[in-house]
C-alpha atoms as a PDB file:
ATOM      1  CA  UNK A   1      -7.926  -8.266  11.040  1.00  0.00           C
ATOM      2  CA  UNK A   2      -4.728  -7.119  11.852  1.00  0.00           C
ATOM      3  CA  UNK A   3      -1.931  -5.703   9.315  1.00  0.00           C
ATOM      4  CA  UNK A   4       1.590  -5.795   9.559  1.00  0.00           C
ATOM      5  CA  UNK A   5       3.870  -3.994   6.877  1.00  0.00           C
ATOM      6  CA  UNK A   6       6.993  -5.010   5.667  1.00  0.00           C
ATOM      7  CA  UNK A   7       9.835  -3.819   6.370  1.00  0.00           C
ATOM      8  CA  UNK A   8      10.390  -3.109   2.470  1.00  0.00           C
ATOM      9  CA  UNK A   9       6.446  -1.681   3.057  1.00  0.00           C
ATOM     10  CA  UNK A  10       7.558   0.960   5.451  1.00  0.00           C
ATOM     11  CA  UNK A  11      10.621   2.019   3.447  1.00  0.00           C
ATOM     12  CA  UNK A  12       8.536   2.481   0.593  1.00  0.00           C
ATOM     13  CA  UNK A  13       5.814   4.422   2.316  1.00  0.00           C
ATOM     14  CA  UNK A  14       8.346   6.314   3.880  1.00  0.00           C
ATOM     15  CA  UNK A  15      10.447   7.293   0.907  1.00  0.00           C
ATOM     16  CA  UNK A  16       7.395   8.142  -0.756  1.00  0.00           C
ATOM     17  CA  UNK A  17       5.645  10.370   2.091  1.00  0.00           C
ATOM     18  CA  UNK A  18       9.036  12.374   1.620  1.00  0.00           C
ATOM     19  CA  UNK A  19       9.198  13.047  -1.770  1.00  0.00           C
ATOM     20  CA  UNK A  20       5.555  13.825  -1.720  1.00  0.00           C
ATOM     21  CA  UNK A  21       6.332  16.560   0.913  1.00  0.00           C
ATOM     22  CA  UNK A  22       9.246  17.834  -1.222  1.00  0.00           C
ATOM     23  CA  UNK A  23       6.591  18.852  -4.204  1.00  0.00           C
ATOM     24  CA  UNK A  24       4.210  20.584  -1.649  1.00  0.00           C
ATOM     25  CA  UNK A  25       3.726  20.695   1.913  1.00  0.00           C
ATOM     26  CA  UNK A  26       1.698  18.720   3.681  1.00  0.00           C
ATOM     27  CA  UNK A  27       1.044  16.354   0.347  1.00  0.00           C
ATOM     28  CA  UNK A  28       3.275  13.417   2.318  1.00  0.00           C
ATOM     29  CA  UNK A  29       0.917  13.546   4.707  1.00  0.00           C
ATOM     30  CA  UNK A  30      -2.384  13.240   2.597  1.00  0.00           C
ATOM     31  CA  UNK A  31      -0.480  10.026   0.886  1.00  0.00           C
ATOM     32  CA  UNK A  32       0.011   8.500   4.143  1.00  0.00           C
ATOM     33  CA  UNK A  33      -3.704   9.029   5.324  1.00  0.00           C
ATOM     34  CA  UNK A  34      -4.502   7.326   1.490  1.00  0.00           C
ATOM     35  CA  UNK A  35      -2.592   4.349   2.479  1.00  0.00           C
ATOM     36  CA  UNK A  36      -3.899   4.186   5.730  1.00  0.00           C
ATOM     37  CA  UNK A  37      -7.673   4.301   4.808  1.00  0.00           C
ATOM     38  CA  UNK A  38      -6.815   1.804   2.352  1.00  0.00           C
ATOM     39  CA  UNK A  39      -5.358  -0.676   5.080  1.00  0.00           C
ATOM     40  CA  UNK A  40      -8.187  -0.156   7.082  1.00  0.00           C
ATOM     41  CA  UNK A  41     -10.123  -1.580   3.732  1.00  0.00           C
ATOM     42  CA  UNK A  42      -8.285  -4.443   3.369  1.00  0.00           C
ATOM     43  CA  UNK A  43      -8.713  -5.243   7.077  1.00  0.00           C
ATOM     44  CA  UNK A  44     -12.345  -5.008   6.867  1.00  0.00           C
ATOM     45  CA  UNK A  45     -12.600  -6.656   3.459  1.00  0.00           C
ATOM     46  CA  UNK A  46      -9.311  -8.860   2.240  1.00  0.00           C
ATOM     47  CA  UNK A  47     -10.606 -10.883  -0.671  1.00  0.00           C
ATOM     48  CA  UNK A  48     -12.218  -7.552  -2.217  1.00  0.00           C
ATOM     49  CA  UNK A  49      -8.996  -6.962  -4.256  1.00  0.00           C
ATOM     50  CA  UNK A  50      -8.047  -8.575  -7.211  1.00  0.00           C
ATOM     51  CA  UNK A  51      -4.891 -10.669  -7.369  1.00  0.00           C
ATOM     52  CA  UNK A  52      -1.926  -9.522  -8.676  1.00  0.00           C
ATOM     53  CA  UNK A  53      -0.053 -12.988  -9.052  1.00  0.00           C
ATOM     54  CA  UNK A  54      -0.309 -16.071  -7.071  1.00  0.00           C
ATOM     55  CA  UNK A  55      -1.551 -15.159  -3.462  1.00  0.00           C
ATOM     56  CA  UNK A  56      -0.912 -11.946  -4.169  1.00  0.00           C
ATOM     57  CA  UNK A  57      -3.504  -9.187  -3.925  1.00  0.00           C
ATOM     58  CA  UNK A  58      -3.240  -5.643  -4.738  1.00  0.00           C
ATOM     59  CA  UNK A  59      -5.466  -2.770  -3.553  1.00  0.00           C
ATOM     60  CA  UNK A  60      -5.049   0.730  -5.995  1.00  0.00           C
ATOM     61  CA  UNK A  61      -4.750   4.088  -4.157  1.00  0.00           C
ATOM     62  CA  UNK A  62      -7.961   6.397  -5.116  1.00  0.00           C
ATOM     63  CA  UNK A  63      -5.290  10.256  -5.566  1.00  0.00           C
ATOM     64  CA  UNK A  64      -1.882   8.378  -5.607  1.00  0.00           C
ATOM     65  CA  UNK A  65      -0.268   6.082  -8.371  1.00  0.00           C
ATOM     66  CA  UNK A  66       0.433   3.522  -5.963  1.00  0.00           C
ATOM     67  CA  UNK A  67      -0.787   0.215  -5.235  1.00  0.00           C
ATOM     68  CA  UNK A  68      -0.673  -1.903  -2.014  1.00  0.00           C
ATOM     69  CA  UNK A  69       0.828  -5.422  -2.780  1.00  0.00           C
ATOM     70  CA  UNK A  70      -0.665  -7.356   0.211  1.00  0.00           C
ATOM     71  CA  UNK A  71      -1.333 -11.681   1.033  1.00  0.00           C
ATOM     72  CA  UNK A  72      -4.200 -12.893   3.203  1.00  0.00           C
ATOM     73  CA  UNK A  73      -2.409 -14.819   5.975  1.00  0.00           C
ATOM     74  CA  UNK A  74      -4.182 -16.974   9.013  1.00  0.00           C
ATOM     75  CA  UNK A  75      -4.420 -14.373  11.227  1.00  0.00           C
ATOM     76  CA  UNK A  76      -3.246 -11.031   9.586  1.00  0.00           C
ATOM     77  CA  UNK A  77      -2.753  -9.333   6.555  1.00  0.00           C
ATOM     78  CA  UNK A  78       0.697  -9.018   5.414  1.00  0.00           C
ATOM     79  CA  UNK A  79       1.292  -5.540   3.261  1.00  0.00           C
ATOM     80  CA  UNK A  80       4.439  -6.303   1.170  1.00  0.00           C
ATOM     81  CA  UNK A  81       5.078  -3.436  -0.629  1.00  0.00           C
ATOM     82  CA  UNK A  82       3.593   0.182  -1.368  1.00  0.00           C
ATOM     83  CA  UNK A  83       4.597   0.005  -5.023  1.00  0.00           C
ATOM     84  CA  UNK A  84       4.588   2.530  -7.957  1.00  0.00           C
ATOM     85  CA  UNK A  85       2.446   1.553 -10.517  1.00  0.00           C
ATOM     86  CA  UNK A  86       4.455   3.374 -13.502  1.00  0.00           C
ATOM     87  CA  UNK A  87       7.794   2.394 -11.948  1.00  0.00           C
ATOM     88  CA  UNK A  88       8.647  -0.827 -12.322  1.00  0.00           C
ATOM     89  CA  UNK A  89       5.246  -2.424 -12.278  1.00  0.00           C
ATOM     90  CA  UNK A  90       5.989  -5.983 -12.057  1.00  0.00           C
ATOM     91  CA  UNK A  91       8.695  -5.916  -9.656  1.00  0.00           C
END
């Protein structure tokens, strides 16, 4: 199934990526490859995840304290938001 991130998504994976490369090289890039073997999950197997409210699922990263905030849609899988789960956790 196919996944599209928000735009919020990509900010957040962005933002985070960066300030993951700021505390050691090359760390940005091992939280990007986290998220994206975790969308490749959810692709293969949407309903797996618990839901976080509503239609709302989230999928936990294994190394990273993030979670992926994602709904099931007719033909995709729409990621809302790569969220902190210490920071503002029900946002």
């Amino acid at each position: 199934m196919q996944i599209i991130f928000s735009s919020l998504a990509k900010s957040e994976l962005d933002d985070a990526s960066r300030f993951y490369e700021i505390e050691f090289a090359g760390l940005g890039q091992q939280f990007k490859d986290e998220v994206r073997k975790a969308a490749l999950r959810i692709a293969e197997y949407p309903k797996a995840w618990s839901t976080e409210q509503g239609e709302v699922r989230k999928c936990l990263l294994h190394r990273f304290p993030y979670k992926i905030l994602y709904s099931i849609e007719h033909d995709h899988i729409f990621v809302i938001a790569i969220a902190h789960q210490h920071r503002k956790p029900d946002y």
